[in-house]
Each structure stands twice: as structure tokens, then as C-alpha cells.
PDB file of N, CA and C in Angstrom:
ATOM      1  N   UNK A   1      45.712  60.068  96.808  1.00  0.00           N
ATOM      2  CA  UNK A   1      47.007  60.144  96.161  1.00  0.00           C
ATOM      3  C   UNK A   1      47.536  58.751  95.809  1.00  0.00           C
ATOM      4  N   UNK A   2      47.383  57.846  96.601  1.00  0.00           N
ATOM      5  CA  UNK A   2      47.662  56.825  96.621  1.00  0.00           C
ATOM      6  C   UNK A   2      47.289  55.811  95.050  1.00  0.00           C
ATOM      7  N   UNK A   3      45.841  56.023  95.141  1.00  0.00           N
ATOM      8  CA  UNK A   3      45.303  55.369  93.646  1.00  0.00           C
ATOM      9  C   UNK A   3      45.951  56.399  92.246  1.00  0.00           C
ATOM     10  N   UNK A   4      46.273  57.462  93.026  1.00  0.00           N
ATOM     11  CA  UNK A   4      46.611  58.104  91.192  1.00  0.00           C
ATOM     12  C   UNK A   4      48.284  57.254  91.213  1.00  0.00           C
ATOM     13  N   UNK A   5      49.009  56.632  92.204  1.00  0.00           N
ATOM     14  CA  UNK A   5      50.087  55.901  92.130  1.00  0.00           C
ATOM     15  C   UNK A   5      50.050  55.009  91.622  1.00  0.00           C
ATOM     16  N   UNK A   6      48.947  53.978  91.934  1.00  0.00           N
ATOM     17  CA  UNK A   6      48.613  52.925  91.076  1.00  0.00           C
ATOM     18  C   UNK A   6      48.392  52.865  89.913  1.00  0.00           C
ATOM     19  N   UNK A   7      47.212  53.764  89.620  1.00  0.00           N
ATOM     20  CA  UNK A   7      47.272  53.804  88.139  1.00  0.00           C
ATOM     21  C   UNK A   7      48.537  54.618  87.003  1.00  0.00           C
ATOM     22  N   UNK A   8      49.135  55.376  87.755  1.00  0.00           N
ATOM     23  CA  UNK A   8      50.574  55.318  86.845  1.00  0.00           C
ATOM     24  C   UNK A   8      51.494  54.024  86.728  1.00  0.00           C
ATOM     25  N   UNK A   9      51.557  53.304  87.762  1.00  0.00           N
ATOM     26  CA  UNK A   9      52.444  51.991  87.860  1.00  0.00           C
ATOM     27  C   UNK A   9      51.397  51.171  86.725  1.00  0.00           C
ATOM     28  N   UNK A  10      50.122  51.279  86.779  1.00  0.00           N
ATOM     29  CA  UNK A  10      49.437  50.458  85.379  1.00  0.00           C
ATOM     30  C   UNK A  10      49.828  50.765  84.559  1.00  0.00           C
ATOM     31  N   UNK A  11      49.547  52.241  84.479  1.00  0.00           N
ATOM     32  CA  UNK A  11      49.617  52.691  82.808  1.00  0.00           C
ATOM     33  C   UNK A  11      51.641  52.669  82.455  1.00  0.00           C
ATOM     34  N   UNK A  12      52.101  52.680  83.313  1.00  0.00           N
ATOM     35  CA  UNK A  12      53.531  51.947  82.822  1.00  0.00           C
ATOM     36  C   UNK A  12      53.930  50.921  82.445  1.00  0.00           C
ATOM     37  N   UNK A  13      53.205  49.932  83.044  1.00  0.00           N
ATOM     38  CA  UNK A  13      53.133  48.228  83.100  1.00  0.00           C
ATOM     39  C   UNK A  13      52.701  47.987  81.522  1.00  0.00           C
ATOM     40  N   UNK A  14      51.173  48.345  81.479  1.00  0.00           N
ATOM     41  CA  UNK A  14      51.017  48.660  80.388  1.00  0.00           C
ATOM     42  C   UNK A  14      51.738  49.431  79.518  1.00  0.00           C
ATOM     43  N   UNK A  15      52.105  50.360  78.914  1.00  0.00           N
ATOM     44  CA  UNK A  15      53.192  50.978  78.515  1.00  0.00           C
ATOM     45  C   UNK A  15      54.128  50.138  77.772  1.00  0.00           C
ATOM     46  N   UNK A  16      54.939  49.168  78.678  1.00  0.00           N
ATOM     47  CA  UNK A  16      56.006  48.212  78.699  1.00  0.00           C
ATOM     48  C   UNK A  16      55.462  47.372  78.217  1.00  0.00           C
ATOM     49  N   UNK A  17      54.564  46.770  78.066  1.00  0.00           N
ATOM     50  CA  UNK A  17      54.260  45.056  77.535  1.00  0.00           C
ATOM     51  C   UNK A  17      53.744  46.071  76.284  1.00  0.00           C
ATOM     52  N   UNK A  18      53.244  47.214  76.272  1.00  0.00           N
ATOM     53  CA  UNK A  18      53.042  47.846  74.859  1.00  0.00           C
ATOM     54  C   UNK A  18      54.191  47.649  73.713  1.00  0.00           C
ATOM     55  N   UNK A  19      55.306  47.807  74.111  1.00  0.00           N
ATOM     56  CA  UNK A  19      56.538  48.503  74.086  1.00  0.00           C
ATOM     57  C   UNK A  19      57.072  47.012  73.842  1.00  0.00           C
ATOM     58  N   UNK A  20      57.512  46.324  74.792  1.00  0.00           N
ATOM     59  CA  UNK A  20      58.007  44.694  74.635  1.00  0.00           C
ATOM     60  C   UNK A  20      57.088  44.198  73.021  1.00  0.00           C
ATOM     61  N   UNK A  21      55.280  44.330  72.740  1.00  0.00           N
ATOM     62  CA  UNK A  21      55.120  43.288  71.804  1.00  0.00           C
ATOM     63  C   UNK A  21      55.407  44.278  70.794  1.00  0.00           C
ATOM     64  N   UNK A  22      55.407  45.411  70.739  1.00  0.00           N
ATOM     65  CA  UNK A  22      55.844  46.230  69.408  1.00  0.00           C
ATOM     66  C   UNK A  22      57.336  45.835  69.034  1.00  0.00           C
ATOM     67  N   UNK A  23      58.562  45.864  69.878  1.00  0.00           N
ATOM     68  CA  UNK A  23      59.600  45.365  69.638  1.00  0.00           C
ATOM     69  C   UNK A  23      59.907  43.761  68.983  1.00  0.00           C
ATOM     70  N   UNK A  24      58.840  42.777  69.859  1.00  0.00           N
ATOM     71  CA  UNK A  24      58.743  41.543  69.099  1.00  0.00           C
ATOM     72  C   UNK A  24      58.459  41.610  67.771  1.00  0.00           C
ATOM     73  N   UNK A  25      57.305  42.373  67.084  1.00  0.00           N
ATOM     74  CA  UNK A  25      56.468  42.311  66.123  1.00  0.00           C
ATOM     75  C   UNK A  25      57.874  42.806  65.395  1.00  0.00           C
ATOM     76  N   UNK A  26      58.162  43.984  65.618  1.00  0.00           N
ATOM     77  CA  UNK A  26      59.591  44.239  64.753  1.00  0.00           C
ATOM     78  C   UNK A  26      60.247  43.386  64.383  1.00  0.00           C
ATOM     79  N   UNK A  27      60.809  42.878  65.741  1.00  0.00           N
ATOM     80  CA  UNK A  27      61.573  41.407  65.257  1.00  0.00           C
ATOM     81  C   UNK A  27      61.610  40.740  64.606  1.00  0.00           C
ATOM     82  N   UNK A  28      60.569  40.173  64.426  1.00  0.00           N
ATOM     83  CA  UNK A  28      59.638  38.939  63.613  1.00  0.00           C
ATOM     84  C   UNK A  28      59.505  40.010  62.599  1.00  0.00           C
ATOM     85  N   UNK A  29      58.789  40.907  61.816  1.00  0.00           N
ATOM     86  CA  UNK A  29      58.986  41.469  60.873  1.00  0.00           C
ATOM     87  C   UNK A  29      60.407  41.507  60.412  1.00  0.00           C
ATOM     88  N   UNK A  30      61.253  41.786  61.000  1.00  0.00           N
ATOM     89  CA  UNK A  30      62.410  41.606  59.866  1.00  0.00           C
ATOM     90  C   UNK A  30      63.595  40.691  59.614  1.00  0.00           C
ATOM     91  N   UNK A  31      63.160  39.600  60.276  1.00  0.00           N
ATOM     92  CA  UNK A  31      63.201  38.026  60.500  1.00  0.00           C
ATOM     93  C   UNK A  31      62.349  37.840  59.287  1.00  0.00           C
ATOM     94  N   UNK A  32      60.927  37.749  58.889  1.00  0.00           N
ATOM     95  CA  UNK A  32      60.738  37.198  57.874  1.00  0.00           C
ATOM     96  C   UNK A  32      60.830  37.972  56.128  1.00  0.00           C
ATOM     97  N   UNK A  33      61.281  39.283  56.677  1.00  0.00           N
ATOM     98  CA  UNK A  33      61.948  40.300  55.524  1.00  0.00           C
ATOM     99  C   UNK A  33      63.430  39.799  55.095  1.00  0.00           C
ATOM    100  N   UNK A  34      63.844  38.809  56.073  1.00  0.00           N
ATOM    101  CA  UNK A  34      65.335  38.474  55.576  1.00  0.00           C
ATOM    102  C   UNK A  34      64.967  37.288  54.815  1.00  0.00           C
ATOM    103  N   UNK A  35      64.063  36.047  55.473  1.00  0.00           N
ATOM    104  CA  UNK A  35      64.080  35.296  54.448  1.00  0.00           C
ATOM    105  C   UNK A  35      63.493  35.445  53.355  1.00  0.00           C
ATOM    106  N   UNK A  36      62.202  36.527  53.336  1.00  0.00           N
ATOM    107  CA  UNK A  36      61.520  36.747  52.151  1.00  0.00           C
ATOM    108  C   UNK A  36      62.889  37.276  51.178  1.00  0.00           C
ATOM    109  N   UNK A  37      63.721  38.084  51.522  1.00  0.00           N
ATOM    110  CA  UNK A  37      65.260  38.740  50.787  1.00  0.00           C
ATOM    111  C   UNK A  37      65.749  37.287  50.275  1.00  0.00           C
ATOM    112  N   UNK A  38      66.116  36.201  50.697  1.00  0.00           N
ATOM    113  CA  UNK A  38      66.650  35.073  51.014  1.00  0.00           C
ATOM    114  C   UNK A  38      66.387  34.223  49.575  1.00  0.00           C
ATOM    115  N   UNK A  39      65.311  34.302  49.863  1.00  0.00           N
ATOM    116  CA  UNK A  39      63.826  33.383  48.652  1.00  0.00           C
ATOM    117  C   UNK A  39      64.430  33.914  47.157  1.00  0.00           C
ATOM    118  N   UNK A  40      63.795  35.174  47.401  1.00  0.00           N
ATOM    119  CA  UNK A  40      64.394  36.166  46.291  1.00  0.00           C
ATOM    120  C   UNK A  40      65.341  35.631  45.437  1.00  0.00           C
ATOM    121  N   UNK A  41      66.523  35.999  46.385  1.00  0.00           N
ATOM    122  CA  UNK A  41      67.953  35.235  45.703  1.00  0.00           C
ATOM    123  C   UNK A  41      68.060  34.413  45.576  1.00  0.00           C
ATOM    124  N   UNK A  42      67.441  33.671  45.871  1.00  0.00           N
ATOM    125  CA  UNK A  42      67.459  32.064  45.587  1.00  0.00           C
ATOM    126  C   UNK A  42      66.934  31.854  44.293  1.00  0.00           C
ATOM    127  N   UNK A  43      65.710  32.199  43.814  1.00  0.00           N
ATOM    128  CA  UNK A  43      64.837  32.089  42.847  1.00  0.00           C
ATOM    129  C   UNK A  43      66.065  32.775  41.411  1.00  0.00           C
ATOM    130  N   UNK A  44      66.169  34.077  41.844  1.00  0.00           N
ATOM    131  CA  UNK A  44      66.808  34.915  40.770  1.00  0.00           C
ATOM    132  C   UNK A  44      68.209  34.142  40.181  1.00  0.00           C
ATOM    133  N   UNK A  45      68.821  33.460  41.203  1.00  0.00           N
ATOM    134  CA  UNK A  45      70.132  32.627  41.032  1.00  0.00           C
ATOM    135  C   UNK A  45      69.495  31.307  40.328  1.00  0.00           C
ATOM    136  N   UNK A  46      68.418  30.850  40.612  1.00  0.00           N
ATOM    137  CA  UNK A  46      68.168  29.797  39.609  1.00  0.00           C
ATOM    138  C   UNK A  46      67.571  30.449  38.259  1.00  0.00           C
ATOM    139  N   UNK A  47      66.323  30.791  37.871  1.00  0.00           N
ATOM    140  CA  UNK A  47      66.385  31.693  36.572  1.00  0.00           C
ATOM    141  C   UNK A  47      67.488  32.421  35.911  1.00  0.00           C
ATOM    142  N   UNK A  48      68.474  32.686  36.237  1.00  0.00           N
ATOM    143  CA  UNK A  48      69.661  33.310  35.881  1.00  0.00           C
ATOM    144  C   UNK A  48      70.591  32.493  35.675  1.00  0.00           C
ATOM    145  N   UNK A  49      70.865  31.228  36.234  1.00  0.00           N
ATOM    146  CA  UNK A  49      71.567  30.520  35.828  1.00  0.00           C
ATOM    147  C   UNK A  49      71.564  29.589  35.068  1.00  0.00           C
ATOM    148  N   UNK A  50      70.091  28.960  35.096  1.00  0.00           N
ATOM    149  CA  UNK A  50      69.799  28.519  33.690  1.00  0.00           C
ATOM    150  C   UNK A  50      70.005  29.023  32.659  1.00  0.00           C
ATOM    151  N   UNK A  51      69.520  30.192  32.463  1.00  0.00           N
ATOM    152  CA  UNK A  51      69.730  30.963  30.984  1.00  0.00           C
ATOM    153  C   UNK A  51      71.078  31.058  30.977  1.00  0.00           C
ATOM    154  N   UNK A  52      72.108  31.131  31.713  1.00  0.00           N
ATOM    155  CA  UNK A  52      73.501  31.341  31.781  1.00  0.00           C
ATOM    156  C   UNK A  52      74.078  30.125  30.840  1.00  0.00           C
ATOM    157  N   UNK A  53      73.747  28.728  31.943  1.00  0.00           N
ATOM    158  CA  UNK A  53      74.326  27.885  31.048  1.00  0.00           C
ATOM    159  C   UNK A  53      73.625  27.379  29.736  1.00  0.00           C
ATOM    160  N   UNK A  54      72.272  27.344  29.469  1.00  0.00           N
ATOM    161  CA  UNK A  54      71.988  27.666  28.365  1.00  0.00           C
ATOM    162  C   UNK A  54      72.673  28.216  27.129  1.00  0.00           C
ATOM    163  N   UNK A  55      72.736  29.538  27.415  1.00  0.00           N
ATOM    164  CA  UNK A  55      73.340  30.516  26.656  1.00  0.00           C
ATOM    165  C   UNK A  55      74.414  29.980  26.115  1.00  0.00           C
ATOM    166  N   UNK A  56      76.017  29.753  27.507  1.00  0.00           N
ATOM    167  CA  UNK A  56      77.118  29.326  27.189  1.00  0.00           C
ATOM    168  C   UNK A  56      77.193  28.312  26.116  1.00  0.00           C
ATOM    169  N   UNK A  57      76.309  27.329  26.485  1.00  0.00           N
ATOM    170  CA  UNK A  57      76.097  25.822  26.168  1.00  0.00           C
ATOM    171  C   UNK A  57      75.894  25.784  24.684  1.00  0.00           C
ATOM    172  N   UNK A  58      75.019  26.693  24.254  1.00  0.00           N
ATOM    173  CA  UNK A  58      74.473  27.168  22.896  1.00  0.00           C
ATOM    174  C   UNK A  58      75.728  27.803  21.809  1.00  0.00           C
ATOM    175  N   UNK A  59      75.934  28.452  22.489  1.00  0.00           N
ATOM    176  CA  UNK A  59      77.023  29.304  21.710  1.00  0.00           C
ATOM    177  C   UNK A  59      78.243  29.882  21.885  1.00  0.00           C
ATOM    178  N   UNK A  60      79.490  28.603  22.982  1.00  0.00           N
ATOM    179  CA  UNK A  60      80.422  28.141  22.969  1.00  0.00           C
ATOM    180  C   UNK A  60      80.501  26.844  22.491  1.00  0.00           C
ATOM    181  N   UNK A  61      82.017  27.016  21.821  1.00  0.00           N
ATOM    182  CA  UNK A  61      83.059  26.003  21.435  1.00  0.00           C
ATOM    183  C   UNK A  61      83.577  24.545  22.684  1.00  0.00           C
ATOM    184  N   UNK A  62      83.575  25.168  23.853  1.00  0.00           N
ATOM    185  CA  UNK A  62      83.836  24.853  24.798  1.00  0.00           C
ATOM    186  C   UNK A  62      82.425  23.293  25.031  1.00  0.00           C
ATOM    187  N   UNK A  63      83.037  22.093  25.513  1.00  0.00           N
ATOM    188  CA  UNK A  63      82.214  21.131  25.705  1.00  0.00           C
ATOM    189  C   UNK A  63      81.253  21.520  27.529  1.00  0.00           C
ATOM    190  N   UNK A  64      79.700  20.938  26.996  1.00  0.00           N
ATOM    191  CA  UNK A  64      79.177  21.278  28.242  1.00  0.00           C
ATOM    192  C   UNK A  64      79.241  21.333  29.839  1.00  0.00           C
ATOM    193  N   UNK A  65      79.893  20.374  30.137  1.00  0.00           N
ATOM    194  CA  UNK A  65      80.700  19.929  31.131  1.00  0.00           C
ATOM    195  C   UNK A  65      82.155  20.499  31.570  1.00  0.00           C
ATOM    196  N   UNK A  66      82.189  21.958  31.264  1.00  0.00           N
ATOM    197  CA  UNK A  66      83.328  22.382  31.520  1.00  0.00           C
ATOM    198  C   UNK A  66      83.305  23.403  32.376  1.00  0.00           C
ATOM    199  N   UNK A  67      84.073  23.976  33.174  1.00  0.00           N
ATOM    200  CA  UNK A  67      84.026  24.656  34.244  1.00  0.00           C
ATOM    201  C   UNK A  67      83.881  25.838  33.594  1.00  0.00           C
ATOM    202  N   UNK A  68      83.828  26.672  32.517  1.00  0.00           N
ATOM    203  CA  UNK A  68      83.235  28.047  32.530  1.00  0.00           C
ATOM    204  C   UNK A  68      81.784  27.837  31.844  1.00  0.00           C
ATOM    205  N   UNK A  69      81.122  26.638  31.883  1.00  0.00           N
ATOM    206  CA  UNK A  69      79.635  26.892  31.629  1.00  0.00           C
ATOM    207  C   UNK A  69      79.124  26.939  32.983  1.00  0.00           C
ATOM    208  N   UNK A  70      79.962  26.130  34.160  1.00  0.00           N
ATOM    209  CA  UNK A  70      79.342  26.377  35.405  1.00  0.00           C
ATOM    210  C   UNK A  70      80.077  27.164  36.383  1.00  0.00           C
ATOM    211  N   UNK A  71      80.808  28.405  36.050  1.00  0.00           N
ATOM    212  CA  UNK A  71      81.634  28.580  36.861  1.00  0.00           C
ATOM    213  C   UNK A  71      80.801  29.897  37.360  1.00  0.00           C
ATOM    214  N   UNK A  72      79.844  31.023  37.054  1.00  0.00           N
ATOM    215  CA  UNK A  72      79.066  31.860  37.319  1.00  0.00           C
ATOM    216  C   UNK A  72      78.337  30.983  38.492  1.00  0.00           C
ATOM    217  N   UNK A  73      77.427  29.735  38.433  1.00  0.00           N
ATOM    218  CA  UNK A  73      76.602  29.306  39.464  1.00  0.00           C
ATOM    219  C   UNK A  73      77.473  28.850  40.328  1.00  0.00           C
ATOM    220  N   UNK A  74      78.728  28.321  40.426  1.00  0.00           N
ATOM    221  CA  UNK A  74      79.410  27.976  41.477  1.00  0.00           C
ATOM    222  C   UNK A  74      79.886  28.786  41.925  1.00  0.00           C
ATOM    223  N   UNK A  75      80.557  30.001  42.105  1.00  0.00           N
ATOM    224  CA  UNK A  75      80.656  31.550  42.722  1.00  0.00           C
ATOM    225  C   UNK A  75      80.141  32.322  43.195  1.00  0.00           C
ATOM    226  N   UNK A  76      78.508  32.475  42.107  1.00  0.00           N
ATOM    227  CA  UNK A  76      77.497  32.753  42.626  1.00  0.00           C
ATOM    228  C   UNK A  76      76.597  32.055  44.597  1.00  0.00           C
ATOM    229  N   UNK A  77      77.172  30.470  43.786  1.00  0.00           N
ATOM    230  CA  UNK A  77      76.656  29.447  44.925  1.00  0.00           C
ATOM    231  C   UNK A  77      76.987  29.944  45.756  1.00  0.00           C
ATOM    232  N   UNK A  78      78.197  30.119  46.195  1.00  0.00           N
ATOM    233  CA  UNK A  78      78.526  30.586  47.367  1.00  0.00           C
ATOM    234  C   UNK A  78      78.755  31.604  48.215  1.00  0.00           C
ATOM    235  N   UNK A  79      78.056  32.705  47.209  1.00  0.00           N
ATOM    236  CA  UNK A  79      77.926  33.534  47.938  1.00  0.00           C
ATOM    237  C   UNK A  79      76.065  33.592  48.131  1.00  0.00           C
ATOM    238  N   UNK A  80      75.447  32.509  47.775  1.00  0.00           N
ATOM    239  CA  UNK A  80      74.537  32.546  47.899  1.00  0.00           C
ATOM    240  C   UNK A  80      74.016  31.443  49.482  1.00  0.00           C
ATOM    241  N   UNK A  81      75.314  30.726  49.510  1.00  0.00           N
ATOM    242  CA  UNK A  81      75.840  29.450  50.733  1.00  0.00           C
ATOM    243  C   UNK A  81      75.555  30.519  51.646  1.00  0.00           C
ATOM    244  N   UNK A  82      76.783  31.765  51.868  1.00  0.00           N
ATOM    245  CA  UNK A  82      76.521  32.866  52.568  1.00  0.00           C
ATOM    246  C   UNK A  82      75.649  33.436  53.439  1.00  0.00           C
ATOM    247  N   UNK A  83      74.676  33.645  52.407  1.00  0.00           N
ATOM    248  CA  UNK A  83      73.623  34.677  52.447  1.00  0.00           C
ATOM    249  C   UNK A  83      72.788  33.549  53.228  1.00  0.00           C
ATOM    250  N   UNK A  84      72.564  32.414  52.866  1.00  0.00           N
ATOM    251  CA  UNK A  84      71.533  31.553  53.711  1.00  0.00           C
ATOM    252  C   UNK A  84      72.424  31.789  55.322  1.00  0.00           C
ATOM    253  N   UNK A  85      73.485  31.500  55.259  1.00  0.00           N
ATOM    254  CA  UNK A  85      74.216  31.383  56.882  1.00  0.00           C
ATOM    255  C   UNK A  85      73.633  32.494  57.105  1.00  0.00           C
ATOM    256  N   UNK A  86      74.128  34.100  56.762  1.00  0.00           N
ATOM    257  CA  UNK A  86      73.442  35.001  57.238  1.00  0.00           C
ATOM    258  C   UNK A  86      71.992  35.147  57.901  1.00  0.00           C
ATOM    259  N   UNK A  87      70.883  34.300  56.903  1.00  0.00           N
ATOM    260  CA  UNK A  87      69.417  34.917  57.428  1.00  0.00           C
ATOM    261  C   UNK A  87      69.034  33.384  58.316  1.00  0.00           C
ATOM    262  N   UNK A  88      69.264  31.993  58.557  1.00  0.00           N
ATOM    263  CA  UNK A  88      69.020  31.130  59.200  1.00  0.00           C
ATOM    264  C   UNK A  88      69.859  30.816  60.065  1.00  0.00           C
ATOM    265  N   UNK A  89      71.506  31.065  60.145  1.00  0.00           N
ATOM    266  CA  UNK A  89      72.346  30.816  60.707  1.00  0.00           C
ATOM    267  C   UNK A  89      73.141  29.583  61.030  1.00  0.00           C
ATOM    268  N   UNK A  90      74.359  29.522  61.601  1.00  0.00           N
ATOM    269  CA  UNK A  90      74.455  27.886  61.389  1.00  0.00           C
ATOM    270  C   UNK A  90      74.266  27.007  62.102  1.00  0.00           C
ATOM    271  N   UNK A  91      72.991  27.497  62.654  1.00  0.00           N
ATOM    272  CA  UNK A  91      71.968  26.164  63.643  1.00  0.00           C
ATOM    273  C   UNK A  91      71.000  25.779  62.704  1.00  0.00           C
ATOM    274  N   UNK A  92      70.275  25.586  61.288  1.00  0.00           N
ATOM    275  CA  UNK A  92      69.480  25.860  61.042  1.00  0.00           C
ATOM    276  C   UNK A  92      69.227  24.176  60.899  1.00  0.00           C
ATOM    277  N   UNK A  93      70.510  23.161  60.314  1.00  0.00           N
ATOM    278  CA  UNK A  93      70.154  21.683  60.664  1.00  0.00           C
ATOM    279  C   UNK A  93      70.300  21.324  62.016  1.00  0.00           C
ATOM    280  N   UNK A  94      71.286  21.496  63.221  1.00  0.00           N
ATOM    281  CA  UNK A  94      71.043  21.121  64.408  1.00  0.00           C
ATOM    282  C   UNK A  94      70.841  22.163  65.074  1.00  0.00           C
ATOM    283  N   UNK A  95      69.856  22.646  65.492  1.00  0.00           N
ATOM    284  CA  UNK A  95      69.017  23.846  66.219  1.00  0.00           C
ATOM    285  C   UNK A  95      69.635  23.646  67.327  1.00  0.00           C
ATOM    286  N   UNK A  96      69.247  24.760  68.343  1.00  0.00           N
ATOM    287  CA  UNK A  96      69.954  24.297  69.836  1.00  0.00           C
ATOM    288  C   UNK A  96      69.567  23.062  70.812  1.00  0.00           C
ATOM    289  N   UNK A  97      68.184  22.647  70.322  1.00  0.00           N
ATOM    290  CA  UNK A  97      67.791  21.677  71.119  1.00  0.00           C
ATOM    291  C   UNK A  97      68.043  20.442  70.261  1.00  0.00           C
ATOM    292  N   UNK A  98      68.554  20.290  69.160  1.00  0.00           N
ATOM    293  CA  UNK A  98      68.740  18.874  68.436  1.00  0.00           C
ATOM    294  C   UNK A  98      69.324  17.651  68.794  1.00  0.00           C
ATOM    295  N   UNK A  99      70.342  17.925  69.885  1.00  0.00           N
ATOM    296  CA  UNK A  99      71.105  16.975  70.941  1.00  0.00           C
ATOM    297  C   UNK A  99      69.939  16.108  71.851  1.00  0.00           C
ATOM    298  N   UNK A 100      69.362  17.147  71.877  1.00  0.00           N
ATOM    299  CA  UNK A 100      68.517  16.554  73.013  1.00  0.00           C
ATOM    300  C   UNK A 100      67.539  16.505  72.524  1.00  0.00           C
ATOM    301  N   UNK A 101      66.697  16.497  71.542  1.00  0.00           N
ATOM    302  CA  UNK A 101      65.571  15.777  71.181  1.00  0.00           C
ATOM    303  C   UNK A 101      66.148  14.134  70.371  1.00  0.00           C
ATOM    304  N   UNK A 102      67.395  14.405  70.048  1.00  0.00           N
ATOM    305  CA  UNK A 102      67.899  13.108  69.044  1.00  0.00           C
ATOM    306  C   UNK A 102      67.642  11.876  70.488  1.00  0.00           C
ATOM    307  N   UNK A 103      68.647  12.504  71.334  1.00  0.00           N
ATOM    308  CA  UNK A 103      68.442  11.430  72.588  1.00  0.00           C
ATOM    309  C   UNK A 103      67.532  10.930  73.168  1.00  0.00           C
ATOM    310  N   UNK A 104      66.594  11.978  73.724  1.00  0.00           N
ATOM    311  CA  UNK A 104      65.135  11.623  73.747  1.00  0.00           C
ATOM    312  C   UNK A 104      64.561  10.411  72.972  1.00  0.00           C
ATOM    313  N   UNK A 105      64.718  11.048  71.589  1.00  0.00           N
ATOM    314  CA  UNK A 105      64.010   9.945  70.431  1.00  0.00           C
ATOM    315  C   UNK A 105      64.712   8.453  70.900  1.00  0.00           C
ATOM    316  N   UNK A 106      65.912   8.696  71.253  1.00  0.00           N
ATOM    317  CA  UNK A 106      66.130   7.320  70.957  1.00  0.00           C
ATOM    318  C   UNK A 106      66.128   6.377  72.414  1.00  0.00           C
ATOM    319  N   UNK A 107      66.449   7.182  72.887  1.00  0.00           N
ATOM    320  CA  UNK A 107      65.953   6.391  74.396  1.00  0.00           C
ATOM    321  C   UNK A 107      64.404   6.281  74.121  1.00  0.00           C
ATOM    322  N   UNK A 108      63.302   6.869  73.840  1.00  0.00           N
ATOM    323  CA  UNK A 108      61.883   6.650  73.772  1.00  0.00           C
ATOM    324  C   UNK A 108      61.579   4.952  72.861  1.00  0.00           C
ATOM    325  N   UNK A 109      63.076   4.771  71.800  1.00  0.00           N
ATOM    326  CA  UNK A 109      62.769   4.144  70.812  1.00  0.00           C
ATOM    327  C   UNK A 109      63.090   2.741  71.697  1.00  0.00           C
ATOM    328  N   UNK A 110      64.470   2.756  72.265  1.00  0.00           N
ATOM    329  CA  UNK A 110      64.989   1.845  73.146  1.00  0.00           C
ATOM    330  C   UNK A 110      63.752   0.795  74.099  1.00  0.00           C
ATOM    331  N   UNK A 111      63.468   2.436  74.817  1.00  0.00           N
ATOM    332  CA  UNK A 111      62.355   1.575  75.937  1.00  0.00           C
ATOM    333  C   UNK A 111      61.084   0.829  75.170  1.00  0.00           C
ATOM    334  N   UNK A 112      60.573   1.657  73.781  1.00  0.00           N
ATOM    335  CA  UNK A 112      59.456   0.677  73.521  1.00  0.00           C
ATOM    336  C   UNK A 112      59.818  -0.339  72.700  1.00  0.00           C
ATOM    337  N   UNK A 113      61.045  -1.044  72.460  1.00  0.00           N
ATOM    338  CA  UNK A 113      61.576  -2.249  71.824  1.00  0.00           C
ATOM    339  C   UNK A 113      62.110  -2.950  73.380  1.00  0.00           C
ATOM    340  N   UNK A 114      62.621  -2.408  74.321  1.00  0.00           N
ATOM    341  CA  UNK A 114      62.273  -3.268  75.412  1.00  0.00           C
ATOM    342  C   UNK A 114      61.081  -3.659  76.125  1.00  0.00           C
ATOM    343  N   UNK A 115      59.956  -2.703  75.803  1.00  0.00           N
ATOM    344  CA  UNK A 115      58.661  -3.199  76.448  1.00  0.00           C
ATOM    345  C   UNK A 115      58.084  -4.917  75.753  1.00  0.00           C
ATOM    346  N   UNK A 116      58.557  -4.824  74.510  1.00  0.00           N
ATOM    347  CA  UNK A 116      58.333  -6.212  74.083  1.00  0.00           C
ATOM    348  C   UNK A 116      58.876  -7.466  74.147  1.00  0.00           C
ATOM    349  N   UNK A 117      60.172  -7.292  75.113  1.00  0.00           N
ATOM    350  CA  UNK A 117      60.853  -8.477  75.204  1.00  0.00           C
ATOM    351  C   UNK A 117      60.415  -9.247  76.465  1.00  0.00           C
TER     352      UNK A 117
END
């Protein structure tokens, strides 16, 4: 009786780390479904806005440099600013460890400009 105990506590164990990397893999699947989404808009907001101001540029009265040849990409921009916060978040220039690798670096930099004096 004893071993058919064990091997249920395996086949649970197992089970669970089944279960844990299927949930990771999810994860990570739609982690890189957001930035692949991300890319997307990014791309479509530049092709689109070229032809935008193009267009305007072509066939308005209005001089190029004026806020309704760029006022679609600057609206757009930001909701495109957005959408990046959304899928990278706003660690994406100082990550959580950036404090402390900056320090690191520079104490590392410190000591080997004192090794030469």
C-alpha cells in the first residue's frame, strides 16, 4: 500500500511541474503576443503617417510645418506612448535591478582606476 502512496505523490509532483511549465509557456506566449501586437502598431503608425503627411503636405494650402500636417502622428503618438507602457511597462529603461548594476559598474570602475595609482 505504501508504494501505491508514493507513486501517487510522484505522479502529482509530476502533475504540478506539468502544470507550473504549461502555465509559464502561457505566460511567455502572451508576453511575446503583446509585443508582437506592439511591433504591429508601431510599423502601421509609421506607414500611415507618412502617407498622412505626405498627402496633407501635397494638397494643402497650409505651410508644412504646421500643426495639422502633424497633428494625426502626435495623438496618434501617444496613444501609441501608451500602448508601449502597457506591453513593457515603466521599468523598461531602469529595470528593477538598474540601481544596482549602475553602482556595481561604477564602484568596479573606481577600484580598477585605483589599482593603478
Amino acid at each position: 500500500m505504501e508504494h501505491n502512496k508514493e507513486s501517487y505523490n510522484d505522479a502529482d509532483a509530476d502533475l504540478q511541474r506539468s502544470y507550473e511549465k504549461e502555465e509559464a509557456y502561457l505566460r511567455a506566449k502572451k508576453k511575446v503576443e503583446k509585443i508582437q501586437g506592439f511591433y504591429w502598431h508601431l510599423a502601421v503608425y509609421v506607414v500611415v503617417n507618412i502617407f498622412l503627411v505626405i498627402t496633407i503636405s501635397r494638397n494643402s494650402n497650409l505651410p508644412f510645418w504646421s500643426f495639422a500636417t502633424f497633428s494625426t502622428a502626435l495623438f496618434w503618438g501617444i496613444g501609441l506612448g501608451f500602448h508601449f507602457l502597457g506591453v513593457f511597462g515603466t521599468n523598461f529603461l531602469f529595470g528593477k535591478n538598474w540601481e544596482k548594476r549602475q553602482i556595481e559598474k561604477y564602484m568596479n570602475k573606481d577600484k580598477e582606476n585605483r589599482r593603478w595609482e
